[in-house]
Protein backbone atom coordinates (compact mmCIF):
# COMPACT_ATOMS: atom_id res chain seq x y z
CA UNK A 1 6.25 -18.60 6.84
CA UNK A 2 2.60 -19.04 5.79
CA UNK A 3 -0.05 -16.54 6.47
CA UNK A 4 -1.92 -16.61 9.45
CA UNK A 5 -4.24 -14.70 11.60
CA UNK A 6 -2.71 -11.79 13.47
CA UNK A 7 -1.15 -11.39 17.28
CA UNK A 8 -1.48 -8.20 18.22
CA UNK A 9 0.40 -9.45 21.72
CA UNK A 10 -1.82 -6.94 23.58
CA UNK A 11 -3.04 -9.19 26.68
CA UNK A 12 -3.09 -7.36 29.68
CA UNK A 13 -2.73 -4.27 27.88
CA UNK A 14 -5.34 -1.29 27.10
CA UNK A 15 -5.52 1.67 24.47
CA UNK A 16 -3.90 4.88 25.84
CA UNK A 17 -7.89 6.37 26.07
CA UNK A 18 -11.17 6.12 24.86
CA UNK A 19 -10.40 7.54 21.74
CA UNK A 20 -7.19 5.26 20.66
CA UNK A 21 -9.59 2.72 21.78
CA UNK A 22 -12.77 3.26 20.03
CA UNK A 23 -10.68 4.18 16.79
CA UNK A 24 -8.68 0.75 17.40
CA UNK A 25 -12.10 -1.03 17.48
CA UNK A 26 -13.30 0.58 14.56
CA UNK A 27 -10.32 0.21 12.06
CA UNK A 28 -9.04 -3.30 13.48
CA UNK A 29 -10.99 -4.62 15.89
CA UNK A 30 -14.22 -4.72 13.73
CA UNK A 31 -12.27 -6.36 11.12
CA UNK A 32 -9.69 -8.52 12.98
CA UNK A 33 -11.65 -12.15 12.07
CA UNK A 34 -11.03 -11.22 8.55
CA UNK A 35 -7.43 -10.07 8.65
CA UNK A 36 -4.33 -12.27 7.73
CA UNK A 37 -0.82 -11.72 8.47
CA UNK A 38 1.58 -11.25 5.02
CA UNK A 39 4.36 -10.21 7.06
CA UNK A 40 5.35 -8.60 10.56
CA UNK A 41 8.51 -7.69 12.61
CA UNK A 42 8.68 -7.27 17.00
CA UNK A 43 11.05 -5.14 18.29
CA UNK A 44 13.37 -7.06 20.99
CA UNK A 45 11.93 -4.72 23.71
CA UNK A 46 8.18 -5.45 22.53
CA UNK A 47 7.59 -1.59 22.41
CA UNK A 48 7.00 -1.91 18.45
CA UNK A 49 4.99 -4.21 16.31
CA UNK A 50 4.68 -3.88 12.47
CA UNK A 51 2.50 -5.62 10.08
CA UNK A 52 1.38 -5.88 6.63
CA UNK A 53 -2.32 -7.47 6.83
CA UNK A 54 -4.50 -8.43 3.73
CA UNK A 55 -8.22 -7.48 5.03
CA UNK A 56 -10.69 -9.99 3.39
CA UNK A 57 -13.39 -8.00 4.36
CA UNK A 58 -12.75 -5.40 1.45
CA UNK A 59 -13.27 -8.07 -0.77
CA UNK A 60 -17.38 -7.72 0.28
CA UNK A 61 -17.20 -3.61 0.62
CA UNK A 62 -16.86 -1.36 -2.06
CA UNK A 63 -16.12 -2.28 -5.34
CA UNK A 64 -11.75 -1.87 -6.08
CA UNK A 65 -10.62 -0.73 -2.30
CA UNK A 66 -7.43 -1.47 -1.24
CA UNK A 67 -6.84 -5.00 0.41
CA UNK A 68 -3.74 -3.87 2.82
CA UNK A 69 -3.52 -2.63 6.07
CA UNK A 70 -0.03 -1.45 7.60
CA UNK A 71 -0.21 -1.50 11.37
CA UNK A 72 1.77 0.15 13.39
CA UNK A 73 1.36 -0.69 17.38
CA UNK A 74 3.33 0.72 19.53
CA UNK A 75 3.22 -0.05 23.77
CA UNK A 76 4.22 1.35 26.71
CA UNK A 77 5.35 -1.37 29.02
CA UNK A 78 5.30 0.35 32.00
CA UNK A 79 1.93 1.92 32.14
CA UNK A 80 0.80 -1.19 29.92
CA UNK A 81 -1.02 0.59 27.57
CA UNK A 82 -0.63 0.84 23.21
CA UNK A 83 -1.27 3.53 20.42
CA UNK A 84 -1.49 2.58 16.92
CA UNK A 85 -1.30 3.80 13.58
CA UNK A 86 -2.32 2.19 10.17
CA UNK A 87 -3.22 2.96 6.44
CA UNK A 88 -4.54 1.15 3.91
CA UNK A 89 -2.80 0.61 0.46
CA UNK A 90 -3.43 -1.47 -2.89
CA UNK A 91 0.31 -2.84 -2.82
CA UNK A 92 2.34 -4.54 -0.69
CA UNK A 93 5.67 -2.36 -1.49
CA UNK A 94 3.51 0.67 -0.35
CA UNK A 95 2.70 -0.86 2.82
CA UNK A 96 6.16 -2.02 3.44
CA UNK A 97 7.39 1.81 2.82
CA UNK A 98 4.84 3.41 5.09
CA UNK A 99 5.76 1.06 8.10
CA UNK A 100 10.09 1.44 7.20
CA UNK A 101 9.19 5.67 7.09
CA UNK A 102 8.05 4.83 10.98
CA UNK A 103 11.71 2.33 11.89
CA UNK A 104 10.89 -0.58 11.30
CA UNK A 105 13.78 -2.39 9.20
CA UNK A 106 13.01 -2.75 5.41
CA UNK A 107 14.33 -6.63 5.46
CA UNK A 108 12.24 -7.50 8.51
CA UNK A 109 9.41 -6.93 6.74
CA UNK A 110 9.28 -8.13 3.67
CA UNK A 111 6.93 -11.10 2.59
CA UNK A 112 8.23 -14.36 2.97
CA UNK A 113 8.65 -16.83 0.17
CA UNK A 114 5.00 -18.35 -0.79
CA UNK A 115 3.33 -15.33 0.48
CA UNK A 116 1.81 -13.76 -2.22
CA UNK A 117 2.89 -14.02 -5.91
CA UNK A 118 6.46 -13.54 -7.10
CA UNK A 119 8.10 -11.21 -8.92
CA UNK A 120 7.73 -11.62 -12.45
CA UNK A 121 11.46 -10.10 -13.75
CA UNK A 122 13.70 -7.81 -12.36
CA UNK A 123 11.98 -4.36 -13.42
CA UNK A 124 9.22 -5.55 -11.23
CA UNK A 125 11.72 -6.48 -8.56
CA UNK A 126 13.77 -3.04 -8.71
CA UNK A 127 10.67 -0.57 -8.71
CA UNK A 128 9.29 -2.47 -5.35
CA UNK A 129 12.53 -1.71 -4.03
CA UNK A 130 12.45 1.61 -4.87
CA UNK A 131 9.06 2.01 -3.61
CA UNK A 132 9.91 0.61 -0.24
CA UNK A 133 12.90 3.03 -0.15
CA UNK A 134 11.57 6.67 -1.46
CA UNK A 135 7.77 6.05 -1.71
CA UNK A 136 7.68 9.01 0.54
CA UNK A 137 8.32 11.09 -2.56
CA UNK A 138 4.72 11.03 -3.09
CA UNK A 139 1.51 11.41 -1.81
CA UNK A 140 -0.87 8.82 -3.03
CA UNK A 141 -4.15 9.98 -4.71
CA UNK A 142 -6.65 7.09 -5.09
CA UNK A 143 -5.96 3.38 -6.49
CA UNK A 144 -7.95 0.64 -7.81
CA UNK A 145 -7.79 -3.10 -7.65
CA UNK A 146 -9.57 -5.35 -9.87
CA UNK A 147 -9.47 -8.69 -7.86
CA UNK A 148 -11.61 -10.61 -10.42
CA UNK A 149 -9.82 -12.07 -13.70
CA UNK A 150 -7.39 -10.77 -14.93
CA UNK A 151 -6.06 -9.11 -11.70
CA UNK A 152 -5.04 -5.92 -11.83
CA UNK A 153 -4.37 -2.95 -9.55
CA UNK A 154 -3.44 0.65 -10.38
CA UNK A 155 -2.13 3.31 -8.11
CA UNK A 156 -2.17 7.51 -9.16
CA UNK A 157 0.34 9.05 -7.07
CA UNK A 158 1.85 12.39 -7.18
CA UNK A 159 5.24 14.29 -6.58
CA UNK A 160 5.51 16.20 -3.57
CA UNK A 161 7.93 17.58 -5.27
CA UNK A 162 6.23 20.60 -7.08
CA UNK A 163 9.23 21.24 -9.61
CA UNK A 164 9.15 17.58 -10.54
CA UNK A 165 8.95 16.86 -14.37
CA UNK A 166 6.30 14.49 -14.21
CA UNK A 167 4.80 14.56 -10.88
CA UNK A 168 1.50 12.06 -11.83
CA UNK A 169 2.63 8.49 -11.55
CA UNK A 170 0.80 5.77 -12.33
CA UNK A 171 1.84 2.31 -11.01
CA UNK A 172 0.11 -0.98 -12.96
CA UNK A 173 0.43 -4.03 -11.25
CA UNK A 174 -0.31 -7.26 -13.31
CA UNK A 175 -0.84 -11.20 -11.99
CA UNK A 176 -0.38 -14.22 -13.89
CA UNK A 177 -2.63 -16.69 -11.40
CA UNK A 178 -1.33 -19.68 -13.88
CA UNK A 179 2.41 -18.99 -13.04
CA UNK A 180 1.43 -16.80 -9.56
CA UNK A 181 3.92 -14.14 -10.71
CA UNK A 182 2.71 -10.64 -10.66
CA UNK A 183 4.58 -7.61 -12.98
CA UNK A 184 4.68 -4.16 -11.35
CA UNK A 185 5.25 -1.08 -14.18
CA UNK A 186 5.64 2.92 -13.61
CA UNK A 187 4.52 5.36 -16.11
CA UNK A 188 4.92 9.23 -15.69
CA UNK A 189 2.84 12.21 -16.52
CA UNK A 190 3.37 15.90 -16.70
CA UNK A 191 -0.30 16.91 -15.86
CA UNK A 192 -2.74 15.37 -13.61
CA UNK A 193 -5.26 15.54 -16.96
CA UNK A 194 -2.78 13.44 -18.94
CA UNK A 195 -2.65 10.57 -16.00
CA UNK A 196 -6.35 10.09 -15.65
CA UNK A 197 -6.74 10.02 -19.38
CA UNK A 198 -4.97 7.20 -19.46
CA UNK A 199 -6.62 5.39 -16.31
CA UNK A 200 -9.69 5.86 -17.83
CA UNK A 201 -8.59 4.58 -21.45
CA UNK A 202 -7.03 1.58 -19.37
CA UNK A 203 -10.10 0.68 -17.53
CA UNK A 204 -12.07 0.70 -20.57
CA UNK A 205 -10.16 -1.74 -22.12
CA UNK A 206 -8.17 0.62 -24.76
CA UNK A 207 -5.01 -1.29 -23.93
CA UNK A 208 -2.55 2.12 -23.77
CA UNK A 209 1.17 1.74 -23.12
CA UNK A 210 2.12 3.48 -19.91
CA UNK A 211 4.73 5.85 -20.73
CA UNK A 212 8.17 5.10 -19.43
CA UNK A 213 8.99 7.09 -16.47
CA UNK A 214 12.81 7.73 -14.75
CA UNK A 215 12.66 7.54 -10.88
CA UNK A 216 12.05 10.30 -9.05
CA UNK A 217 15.22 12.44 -7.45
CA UNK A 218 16.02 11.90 -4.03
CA UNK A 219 15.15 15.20 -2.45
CA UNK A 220 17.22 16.57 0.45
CA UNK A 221 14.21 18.75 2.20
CA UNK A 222 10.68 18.11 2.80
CA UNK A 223 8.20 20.43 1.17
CA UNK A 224 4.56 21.10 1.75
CA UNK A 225 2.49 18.77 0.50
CA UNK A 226 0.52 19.76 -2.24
CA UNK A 227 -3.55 20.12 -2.43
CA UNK A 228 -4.38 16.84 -4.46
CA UNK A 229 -7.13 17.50 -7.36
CA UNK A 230 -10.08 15.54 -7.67
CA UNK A 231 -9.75 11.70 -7.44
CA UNK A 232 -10.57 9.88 -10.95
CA UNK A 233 -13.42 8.34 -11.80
CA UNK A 234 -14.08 4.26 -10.50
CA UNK A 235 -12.90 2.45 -13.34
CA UNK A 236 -15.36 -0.12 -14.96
CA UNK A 237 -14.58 -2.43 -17.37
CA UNK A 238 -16.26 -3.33 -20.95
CA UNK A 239 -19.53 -5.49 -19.55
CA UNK A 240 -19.07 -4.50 -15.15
């Protein structure tokens, strides 16, 4: 299925009030000319839409924002009104996991062949997966995506999980635009210090290794979310 603009299927409905609807305006509305449908799933009972939209309006905005939107709509059909919710992320996986944490089917809404680039090798195809699957593990910090040559995007997250052994992750996310084949690689940090030292050696062209990470246990209770420290300086490369 190739990408197109987005159907939001809300004819003849309205936002729930004036605040779902001026917030609707402002986050999608404003934007919806720019937006472009990677992948989306309908419930049967058209109560429940989810999508994963690239926004080419980032592209003009601030310098390494991130590019997806996950949409959640979700109607009434007998008062004929809609609430939403939505969150941008830097990769697709992300996305996917934020809209399967609110039921919508993990296979329903994965990209379709020729959307996007393809997995590089199967490390890149098993840590999507897991991200789709436990990303709520973490809470996500900032990210960065470099959408000149060579494309890149990086993602600091952190455990939610305070007893975790390394709580800082960093994901890298490479593309190959001669193949179209993107690699997607997790390395793990005991202190939040440690992480952004290498994010900013990274960005600055140092060439680091990430350091190997295992995946994260599956917890069986939900703790508190913990305060996140001080986002890391925007990355700038040698000559930007």
């Amino acid at each position: 299925m190739p990408t197109h603009p987005p159907d939001f299927r809300l004819d003849g409905y309205s936002a729930v009030n004036d605040h779902a609807d001026d917030q609707f305006w402002q986050h999608i509305g404003t934007e919806e000319d720019q937006l472009t449908v990677l992948a989306e799933h309908h419930t049967s009972d058209d109560q429940h839409s989810f999508y994963v939209l690239h926004n080419g309006a980032v592209t003009w905005g601030i310098p390494g924002e991130p590019q997806l939107v996950a949409l959640h709509l979700k109607r009434d059909t007998s008062t004929r009104t809609f609430q939403f919710d939505h969150a941008a992320f830097a990769l697709p996986a992300m996305a996917q996991s934020w809209l399967t944490a609110r039921s919508c089917p993990e296979e329903q809404i994965l990209l379709p062949d020729g959307t996007g680039t393809t997995p590089a090798d199967q490390a890149t195809r098993t840590l999507e997966q897991r991200l789709r699957r436990d990303g709520d593990h973490f809470a996500l910090l900032t990210s960065y995506t470099y959408d000149t040559e060579p494309l890149e995007t990086t993602v600091l997250l952190r455990a939610l999980d305070e007893k975790a052994p390394l709580p800082f992750r960093i994901l890298l996310e490479e593309i190959d635009t001669q193949s179209w084949t993107h690699t997607l690689r997790e390395g793990g940090f005991a202190t939040f210090e440690a992480a952004t030292q290498w994010w900013e050696a990274h960005w600055s062209g140092e060439g680091i290794p990430l350091p190997t990470a295992s995946p994260a246990a599956r917890r069986t209770t939900t703790p508190g979310v913990p305060a996140p420290p001080a986002r890391p300086a925007p990355p700038r490369r040698p000559g930007h």
